[in-house]
N, C-alpha and C. Protein backbone atom coordinates (compact mmCIF):
# COMPACT_ATOMS: atom_id res chain seq x y z
N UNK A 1 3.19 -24.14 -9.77
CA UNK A 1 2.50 -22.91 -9.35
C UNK A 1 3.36 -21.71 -9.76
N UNK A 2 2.77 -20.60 -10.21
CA UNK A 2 3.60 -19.68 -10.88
C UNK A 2 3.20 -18.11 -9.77
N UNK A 3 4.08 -18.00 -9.38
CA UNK A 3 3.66 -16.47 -8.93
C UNK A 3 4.25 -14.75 -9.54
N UNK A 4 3.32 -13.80 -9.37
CA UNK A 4 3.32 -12.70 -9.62
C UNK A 4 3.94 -11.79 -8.69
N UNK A 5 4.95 -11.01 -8.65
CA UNK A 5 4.91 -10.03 -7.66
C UNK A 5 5.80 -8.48 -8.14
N UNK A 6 5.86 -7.42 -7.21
CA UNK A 6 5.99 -6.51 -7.52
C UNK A 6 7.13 -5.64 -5.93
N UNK A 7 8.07 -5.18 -6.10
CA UNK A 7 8.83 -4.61 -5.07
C UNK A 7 7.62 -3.78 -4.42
N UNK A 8 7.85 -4.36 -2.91
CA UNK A 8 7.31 -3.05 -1.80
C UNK A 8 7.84 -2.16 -1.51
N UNK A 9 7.19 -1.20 -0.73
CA UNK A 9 8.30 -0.03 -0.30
C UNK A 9 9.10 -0.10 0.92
N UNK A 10 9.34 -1.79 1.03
CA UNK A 10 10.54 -1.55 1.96
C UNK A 10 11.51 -2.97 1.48
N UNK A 11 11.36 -3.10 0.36
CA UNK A 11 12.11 -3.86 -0.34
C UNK A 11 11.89 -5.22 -0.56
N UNK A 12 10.76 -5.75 -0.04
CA UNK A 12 10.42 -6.82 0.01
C UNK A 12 8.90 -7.19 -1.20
N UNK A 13 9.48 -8.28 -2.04
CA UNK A 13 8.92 -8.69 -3.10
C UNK A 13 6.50 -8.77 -2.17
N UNK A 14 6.04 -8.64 -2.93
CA UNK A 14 4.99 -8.28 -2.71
C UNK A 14 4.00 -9.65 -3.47
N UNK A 15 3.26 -10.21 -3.16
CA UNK A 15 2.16 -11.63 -4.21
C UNK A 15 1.46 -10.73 -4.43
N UNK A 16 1.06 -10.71 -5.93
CA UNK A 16 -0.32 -10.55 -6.48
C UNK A 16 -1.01 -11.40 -6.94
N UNK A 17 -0.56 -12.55 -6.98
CA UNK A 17 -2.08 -14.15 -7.34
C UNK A 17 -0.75 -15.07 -7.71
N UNK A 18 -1.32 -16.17 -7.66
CA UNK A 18 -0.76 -17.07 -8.15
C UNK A 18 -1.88 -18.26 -8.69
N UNK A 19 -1.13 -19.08 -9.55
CA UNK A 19 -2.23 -20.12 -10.58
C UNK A 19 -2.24 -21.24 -9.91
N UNK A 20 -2.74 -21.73 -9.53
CA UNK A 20 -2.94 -23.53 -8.98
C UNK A 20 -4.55 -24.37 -9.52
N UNK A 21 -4.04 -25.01 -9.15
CA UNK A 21 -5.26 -25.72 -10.28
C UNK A 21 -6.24 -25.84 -10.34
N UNK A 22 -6.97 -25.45 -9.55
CA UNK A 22 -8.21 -24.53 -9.12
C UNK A 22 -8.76 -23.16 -10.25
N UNK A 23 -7.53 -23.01 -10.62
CA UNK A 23 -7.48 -21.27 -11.39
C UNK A 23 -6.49 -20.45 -10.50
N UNK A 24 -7.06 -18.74 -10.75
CA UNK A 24 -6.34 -17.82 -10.32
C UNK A 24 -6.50 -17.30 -9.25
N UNK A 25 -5.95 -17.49 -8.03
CA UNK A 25 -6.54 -17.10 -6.63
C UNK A 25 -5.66 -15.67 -6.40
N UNK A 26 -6.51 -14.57 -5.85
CA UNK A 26 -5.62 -13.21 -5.39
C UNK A 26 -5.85 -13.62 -4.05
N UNK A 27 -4.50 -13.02 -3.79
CA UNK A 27 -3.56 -13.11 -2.42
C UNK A 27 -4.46 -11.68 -1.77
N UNK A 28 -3.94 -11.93 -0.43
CA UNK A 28 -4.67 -10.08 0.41
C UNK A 28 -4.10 -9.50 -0.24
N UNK A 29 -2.88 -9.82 -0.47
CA UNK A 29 -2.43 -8.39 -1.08
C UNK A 29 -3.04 -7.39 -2.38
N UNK A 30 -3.68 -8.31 -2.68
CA UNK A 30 -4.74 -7.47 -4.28
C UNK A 30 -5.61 -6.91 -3.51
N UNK A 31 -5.67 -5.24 -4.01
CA UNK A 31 -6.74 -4.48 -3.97
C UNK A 31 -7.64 -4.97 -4.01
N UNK A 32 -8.94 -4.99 -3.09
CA UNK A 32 -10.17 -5.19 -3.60
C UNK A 32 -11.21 -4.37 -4.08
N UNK A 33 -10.81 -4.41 -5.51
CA UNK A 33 -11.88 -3.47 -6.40
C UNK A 33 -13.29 -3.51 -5.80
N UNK A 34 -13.79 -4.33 -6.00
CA UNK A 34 -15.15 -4.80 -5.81
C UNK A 34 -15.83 -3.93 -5.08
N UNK A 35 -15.12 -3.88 -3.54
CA UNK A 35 -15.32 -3.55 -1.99
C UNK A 35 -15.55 -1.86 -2.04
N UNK A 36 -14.61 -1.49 -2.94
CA UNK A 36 -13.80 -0.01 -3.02
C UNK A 36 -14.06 0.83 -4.38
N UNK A 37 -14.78 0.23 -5.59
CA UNK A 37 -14.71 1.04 -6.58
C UNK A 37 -15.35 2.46 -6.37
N UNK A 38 -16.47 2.52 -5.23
CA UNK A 38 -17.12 3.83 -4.97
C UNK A 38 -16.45 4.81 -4.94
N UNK A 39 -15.86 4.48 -3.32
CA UNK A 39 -14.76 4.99 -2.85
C UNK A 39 -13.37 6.29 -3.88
N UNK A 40 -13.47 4.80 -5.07
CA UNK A 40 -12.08 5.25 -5.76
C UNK A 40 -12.95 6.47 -6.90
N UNK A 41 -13.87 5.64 -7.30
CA UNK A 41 -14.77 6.84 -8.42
C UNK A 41 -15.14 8.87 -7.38
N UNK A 42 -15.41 8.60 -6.21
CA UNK A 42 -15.68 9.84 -5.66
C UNK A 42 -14.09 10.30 -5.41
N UNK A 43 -13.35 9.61 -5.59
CA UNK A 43 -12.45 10.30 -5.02
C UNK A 43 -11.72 11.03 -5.82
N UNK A 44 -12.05 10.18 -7.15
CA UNK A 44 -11.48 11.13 -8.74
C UNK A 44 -12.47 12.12 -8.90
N UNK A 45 -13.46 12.82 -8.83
CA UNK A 45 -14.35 13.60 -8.40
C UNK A 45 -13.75 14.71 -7.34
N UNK A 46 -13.31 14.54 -6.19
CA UNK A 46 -12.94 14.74 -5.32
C UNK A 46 -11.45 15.62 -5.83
N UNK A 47 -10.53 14.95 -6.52
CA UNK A 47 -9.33 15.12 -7.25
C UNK A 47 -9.68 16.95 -8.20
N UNK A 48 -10.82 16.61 -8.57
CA UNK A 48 -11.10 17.85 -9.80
C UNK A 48 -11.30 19.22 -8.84
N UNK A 49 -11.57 19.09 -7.73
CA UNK A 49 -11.74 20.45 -6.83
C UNK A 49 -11.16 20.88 -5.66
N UNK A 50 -9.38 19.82 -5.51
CA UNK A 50 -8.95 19.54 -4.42
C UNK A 50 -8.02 21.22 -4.01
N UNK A 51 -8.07 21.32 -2.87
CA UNK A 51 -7.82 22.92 -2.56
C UNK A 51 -6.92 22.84 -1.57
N UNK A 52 -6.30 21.58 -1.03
CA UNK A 52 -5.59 21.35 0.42
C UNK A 52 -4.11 20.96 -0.07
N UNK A 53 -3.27 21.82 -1.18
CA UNK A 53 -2.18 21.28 -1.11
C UNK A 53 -1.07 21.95 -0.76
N UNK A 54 -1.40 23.27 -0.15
CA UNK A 54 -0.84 24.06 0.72
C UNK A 54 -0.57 23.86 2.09
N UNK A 55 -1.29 22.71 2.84
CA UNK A 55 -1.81 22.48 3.98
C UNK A 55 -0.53 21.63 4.57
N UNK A 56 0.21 21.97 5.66
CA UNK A 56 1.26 21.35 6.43
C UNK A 56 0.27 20.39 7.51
N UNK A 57 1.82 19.62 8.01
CA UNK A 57 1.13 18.19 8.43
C UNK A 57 0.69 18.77 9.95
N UNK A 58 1.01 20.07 10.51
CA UNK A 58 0.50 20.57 11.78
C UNK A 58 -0.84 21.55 11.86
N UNK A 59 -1.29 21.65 13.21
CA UNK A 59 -2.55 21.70 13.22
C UNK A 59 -2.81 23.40 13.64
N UNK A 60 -3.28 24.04 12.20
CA UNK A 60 -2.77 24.80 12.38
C UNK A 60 -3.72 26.19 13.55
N UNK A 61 -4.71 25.47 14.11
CA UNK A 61 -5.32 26.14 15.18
C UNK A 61 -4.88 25.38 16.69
N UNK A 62 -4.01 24.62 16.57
CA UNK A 62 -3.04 23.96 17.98
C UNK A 62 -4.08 23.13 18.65
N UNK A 63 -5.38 22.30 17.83
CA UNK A 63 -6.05 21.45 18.71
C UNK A 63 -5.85 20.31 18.05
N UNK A 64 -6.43 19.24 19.19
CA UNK A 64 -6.31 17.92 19.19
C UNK A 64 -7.75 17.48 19.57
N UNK A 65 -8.25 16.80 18.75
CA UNK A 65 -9.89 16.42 19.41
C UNK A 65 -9.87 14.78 19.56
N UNK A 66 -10.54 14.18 20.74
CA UNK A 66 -10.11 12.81 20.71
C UNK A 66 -11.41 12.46 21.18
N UNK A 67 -12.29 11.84 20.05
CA UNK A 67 -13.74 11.89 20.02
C UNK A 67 -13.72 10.19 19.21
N UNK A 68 -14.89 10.08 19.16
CA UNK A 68 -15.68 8.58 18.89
C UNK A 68 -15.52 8.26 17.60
N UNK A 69 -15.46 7.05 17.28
CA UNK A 69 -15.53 6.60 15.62
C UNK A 69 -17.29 6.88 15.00
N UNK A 70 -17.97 7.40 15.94
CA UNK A 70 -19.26 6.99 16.08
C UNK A 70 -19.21 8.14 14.56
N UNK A 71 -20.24 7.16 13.21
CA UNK A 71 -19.65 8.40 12.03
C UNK A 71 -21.57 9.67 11.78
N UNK A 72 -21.64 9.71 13.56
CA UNK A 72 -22.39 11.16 13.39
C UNK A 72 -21.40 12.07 13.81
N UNK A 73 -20.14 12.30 13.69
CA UNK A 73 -19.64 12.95 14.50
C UNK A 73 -18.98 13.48 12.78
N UNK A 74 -18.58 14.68 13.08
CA UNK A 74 -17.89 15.49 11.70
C UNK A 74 -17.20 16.30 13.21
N UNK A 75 -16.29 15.80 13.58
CA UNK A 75 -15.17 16.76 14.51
C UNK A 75 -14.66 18.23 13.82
N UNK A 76 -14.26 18.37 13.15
CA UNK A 76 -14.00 19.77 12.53
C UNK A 76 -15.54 20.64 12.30
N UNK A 77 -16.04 20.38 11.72
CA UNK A 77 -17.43 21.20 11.38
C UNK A 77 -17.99 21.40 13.18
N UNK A 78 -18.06 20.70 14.30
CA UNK A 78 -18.63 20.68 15.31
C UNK A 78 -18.20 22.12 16.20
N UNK A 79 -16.59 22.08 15.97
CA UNK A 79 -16.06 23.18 16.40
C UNK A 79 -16.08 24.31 15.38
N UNK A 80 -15.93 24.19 13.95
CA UNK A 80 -16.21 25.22 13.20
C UNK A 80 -14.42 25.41 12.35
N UNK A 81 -14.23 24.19 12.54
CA UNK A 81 -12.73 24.45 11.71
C UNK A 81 -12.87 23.17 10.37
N UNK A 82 -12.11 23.35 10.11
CA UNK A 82 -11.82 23.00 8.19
C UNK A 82 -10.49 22.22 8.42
N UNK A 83 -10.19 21.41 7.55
CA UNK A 83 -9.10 20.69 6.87
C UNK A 83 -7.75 21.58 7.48
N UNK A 84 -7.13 20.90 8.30
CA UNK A 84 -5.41 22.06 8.48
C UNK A 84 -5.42 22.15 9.84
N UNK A 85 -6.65 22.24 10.44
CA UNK A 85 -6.87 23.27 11.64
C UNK A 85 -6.30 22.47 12.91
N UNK A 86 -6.70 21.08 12.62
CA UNK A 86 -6.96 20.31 14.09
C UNK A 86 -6.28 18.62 13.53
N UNK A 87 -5.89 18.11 14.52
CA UNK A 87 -5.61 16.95 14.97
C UNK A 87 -7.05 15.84 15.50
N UNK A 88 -7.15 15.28 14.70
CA UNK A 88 -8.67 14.47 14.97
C UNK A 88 -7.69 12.75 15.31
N UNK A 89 -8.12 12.53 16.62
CA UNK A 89 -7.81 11.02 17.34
C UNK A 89 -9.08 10.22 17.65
N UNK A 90 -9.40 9.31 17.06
CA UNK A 90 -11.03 8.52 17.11
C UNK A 90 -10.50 7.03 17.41
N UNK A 91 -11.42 6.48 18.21
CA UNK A 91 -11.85 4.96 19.01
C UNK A 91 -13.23 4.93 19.10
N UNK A 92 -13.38 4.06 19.66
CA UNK A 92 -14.44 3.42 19.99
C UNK A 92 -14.62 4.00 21.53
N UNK A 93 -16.07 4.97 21.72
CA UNK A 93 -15.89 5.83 23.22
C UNK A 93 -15.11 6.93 23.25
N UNK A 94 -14.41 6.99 22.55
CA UNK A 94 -13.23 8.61 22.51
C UNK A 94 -12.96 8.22 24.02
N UNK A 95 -12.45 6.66 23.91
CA UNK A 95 -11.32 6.70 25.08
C UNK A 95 -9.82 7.25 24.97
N UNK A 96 -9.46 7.67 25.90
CA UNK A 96 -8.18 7.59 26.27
C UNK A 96 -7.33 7.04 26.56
N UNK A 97 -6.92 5.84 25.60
CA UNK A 97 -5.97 4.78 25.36
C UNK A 97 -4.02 5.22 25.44
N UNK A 98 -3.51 4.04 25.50
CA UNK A 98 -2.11 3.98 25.02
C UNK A 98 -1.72 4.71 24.21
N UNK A 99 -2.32 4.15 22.96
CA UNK A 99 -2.10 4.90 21.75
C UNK A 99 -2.60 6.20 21.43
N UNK A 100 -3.78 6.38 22.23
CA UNK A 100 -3.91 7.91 22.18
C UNK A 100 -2.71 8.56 23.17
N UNK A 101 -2.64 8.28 24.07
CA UNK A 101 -1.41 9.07 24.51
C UNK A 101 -0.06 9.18 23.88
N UNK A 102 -0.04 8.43 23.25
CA UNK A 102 1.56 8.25 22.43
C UNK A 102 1.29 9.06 21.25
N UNK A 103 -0.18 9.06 20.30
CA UNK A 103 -0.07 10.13 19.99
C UNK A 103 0.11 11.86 19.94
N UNK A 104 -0.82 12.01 20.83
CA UNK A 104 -0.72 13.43 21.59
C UNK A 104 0.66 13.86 22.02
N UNK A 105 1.43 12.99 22.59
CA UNK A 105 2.89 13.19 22.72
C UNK A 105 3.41 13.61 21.48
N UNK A 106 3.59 13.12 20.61
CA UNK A 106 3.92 13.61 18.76
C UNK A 106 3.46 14.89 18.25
N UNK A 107 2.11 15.14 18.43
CA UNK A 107 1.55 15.90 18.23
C UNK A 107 1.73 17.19 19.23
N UNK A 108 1.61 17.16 20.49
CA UNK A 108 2.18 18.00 21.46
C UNK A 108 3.66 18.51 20.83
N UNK A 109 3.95 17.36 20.66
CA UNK A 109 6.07 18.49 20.72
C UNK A 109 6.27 18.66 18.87
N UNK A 110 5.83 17.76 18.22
CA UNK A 110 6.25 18.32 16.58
C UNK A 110 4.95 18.59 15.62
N UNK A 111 3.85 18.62 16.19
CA UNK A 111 2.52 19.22 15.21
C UNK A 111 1.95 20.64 15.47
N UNK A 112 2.26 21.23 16.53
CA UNK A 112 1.53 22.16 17.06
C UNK A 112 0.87 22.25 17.81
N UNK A 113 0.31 21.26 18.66
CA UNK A 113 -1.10 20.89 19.47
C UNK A 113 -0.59 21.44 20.81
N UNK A 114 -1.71 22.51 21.26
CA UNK A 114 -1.21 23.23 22.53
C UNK A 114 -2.74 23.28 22.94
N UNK A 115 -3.51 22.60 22.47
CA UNK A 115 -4.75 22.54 23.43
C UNK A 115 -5.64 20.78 23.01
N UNK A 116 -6.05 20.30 23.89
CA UNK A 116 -6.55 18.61 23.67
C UNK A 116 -8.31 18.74 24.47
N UNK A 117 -8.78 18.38 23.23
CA UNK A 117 -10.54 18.29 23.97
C UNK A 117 -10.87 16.81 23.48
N UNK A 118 -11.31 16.31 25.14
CA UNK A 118 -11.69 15.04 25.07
C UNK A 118 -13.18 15.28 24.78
N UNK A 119 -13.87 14.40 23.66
CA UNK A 119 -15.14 14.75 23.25
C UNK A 119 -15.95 13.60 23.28
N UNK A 120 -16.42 13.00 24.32
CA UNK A 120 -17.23 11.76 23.50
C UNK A 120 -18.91 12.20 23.53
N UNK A 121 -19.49 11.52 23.19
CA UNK A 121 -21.57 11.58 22.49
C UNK A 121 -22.02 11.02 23.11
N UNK A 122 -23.33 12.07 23.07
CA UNK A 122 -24.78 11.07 24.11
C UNK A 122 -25.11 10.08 22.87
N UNK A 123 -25.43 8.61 23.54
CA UNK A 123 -26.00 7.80 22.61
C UNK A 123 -25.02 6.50 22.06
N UNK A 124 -24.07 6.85 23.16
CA UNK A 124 -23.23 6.01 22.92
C UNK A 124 -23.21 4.46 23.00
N UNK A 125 -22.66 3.68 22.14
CA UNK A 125 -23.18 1.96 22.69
C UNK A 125 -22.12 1.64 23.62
N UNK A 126 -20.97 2.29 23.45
CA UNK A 126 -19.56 2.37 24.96
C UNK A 126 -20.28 2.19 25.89
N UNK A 127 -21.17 3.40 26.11
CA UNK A 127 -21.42 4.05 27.32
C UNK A 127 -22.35 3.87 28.30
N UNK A 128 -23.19 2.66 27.29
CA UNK A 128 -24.83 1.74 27.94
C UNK A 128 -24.87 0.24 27.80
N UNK A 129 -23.32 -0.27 27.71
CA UNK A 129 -23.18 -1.60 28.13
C UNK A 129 -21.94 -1.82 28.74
N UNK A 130 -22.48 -3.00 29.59
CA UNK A 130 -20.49 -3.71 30.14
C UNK A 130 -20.10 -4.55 29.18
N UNK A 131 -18.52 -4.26 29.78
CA UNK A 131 -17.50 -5.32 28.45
C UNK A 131 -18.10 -6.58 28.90
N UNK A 132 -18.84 -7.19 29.38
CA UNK A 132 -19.29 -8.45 29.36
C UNK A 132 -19.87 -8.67 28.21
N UNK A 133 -20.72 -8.19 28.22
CA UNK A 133 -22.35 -7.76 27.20
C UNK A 133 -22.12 -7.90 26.17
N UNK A 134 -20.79 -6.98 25.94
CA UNK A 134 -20.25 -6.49 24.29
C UNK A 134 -19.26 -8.01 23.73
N UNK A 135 -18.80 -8.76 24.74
CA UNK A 135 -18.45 -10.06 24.34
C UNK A 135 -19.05 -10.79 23.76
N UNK A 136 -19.91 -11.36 24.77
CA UNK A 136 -20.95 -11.93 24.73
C UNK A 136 -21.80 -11.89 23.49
N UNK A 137 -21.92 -10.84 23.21
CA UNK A 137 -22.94 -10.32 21.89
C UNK A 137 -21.75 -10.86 20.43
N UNK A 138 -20.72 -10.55 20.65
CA UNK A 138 -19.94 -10.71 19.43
C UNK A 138 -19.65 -12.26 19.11
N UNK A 139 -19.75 -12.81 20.55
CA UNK A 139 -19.67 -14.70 20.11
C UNK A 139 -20.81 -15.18 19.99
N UNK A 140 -22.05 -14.74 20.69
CA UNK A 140 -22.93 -15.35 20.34
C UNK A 140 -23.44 -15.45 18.93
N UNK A 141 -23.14 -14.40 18.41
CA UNK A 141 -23.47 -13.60 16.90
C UNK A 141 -22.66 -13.98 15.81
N UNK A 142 -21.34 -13.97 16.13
CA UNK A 142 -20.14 -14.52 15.01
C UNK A 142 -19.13 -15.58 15.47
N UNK A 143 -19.41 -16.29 16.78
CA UNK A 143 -18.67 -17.49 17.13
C UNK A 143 -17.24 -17.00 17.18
N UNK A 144 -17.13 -15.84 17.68
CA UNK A 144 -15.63 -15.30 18.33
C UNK A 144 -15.55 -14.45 19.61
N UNK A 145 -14.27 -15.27 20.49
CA UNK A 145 -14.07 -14.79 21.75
C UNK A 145 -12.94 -13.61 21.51
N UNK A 146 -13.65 -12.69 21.99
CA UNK A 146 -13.16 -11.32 22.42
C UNK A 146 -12.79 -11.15 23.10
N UNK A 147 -12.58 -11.83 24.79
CA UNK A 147 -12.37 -11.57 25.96
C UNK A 147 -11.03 -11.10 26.11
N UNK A 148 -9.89 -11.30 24.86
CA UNK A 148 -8.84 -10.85 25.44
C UNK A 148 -8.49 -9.23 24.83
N UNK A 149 -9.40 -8.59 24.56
CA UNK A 149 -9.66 -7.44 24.34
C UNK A 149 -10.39 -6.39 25.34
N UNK A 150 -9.29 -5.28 25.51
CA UNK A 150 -10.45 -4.49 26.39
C UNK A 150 -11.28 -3.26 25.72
N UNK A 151 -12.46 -3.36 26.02
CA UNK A 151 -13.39 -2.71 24.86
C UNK A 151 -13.31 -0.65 25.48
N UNK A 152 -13.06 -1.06 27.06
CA UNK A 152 -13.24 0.38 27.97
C UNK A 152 -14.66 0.97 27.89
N UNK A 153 -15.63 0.10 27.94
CA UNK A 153 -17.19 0.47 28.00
C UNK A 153 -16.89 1.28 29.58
N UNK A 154 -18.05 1.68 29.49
CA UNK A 154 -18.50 2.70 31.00
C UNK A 154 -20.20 2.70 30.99
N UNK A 155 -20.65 2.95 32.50
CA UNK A 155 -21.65 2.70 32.90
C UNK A 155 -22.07 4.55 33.20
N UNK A 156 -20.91 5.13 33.39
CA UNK A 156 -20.77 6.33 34.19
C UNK A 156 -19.94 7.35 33.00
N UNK A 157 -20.42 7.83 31.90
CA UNK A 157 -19.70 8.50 30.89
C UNK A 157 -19.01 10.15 31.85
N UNK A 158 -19.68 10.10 32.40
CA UNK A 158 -19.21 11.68 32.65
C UNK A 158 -18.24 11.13 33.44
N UNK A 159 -18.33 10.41 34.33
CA UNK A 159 -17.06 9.60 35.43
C UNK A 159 -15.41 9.30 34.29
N UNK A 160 -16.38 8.28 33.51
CA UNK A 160 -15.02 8.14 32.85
C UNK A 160 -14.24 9.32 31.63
N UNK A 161 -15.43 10.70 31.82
CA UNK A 161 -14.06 11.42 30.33
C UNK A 161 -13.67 12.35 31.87
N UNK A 162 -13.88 12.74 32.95
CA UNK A 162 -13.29 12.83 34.13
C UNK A 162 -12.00 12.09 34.52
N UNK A 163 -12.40 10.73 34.50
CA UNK A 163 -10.89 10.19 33.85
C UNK A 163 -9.90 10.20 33.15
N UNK A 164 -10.57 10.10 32.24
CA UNK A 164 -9.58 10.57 30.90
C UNK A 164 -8.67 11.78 30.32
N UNK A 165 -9.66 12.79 31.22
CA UNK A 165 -9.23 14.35 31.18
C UNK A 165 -7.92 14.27 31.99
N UNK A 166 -8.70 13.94 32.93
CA UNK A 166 -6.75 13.83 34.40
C UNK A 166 -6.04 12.65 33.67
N UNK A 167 -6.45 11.30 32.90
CA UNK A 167 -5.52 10.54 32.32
C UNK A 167 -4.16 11.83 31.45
N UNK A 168 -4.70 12.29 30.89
CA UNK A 168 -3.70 13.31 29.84
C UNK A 168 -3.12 14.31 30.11
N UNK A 169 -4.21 14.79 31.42
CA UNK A 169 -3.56 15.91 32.21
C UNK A 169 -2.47 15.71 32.59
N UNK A 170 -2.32 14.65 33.62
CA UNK A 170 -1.57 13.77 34.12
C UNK A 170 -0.45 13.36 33.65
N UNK A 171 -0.36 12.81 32.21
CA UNK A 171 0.78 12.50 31.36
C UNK A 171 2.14 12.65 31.34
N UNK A 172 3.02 11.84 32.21
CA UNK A 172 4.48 12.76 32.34
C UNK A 172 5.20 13.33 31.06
N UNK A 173 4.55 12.56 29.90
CA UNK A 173 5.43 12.88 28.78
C UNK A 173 5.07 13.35 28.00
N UNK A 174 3.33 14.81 28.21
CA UNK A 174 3.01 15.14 27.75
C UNK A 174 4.13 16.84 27.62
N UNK A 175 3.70 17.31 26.55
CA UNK A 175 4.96 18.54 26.84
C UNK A 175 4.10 19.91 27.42
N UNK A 176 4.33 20.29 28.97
CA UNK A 176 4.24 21.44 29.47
C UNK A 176 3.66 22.48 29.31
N UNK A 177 2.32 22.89 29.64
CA UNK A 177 1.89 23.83 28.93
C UNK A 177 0.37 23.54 28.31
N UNK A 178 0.23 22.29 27.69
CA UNK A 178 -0.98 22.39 26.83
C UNK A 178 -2.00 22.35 27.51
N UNK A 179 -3.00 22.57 27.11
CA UNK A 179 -4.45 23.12 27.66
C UNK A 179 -5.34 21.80 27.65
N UNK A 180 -5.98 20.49 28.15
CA UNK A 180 -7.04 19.74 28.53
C UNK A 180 -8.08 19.77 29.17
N UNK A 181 -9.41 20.11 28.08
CA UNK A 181 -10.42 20.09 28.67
C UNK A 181 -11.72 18.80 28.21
N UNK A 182 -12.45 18.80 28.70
CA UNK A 182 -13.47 17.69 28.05
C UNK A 182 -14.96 18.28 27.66
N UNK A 183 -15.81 17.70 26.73
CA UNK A 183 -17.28 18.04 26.70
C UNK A 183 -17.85 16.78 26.04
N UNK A 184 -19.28 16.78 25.64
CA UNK A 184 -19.86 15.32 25.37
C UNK A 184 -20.68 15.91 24.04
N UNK A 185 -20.62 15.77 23.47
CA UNK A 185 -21.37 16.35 21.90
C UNK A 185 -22.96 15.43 21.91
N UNK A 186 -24.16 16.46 21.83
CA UNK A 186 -24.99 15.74 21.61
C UNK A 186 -25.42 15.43 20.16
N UNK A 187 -25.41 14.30 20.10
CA UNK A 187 -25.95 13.82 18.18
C UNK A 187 -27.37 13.67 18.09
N UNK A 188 -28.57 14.44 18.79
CA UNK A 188 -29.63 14.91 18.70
C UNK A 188 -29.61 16.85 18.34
N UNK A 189 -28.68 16.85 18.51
CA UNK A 189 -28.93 18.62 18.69
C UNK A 189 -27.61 19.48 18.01
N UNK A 190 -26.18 19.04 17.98
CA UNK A 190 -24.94 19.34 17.39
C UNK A 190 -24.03 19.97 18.57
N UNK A 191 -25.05 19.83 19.68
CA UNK A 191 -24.37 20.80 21.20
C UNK A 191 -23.35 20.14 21.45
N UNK A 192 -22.14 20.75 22.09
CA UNK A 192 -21.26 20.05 22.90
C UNK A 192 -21.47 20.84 24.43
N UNK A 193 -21.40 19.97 25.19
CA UNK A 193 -22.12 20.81 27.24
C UNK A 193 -20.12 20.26 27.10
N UNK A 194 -19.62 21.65 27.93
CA UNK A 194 -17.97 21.71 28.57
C UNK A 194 -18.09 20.53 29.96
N UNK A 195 -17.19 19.92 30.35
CA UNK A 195 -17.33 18.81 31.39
C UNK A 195 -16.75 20.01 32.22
N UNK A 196 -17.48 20.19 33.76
CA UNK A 196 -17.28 21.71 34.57
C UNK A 196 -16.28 21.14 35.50
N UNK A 197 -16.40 20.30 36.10
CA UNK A 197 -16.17 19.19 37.00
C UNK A 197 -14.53 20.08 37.62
């Protein structure tokens, strides 16, 4: 068996296929053209009119938006800012996870972020099933147990970004000062309603 490889960027030799007698099998590690050529063709497109290389890695209107993967959502256009402006954090629910807090911490003390809007959408599939349901549906469907995953569905959306708002508020290791508020963006209309609460 003969293998191919190429230095990574942390020094460790990398597979790109190897021959066995079968033929030529690619390893994960090969790009998958196939999957991605769109992707790569718009993006050379994309390349011919690119205007963002002035743009630092902080945000340069001091927000943080921590909204849904859900892809009706265009977070910058909603508020009315552009490429530079804002810190965009997306899950599943625009929960308020671990890792969202560990980010916001980063972002709080070395990006600029001095204000955090928790944003999640009417229409949500989070937000109109239990993590039972959402198991359930994924084994019955693809013969895999999920259960040791927590999905953070809610029955009660306004209850839980109420949560989530005081989750961050709350934050001991958030840095002093920054501004947390919440609203729910409707993806019938482009509204976001402020959570008053």
């Amino acid at each position: 068996m003969r293998r191919s490889s190429v230095q990574s960027g942390w020094g460790a030799p990398v597979l790109l296929h190897r021959n066995t007698e079968e033929g030529v099998h690619m390893s994960q590690d090969q790009f998958p053209h196939e999957s991605f050529d769109d992707l790569l063709a718009a993006n050379s497109e994309y390349q011919k009119t690119f205007k963002y290389s002035e743009l630092t890695g902080s945000a340069a209107k001091g927000l943080a938006i921590v909204t849904c993967m859900d892809s009706r959502i265009n977070p910058l256009s909603v508020v009315g800012m552009r490429s530079g402006d804002a810190k965009i954090l997306r899950n599943a629910g625009a929960r308020v996870t671990e890792d969202v807090l560990r980010t916001l911490v980063l972002a709080t003390y070395l990006l600029n972020v001095n204000r955090i809007l928790v944003m999640p959408h009417t229409d949500c599939a989070m937000a109109r099933g239990d993590e039972a349901a959402i198991h359930k549906l994924i084994d019955d469907k693809y013969g895999v147990n999920t259960s040791s995953l927590e999905f953070r569905t809610t029955n009660d959306q306004v209850g839980a970004l109420a949560s989530d708002i005081n989750r961050v508020r709350s934050y001991p290791l958030l840095r002093d000062g920054v501004v947390v508020a919440g609203a729910i963006y409707d993806v019938k209309t482009g509204k976001i309603t402020p959570y008053e609460g």
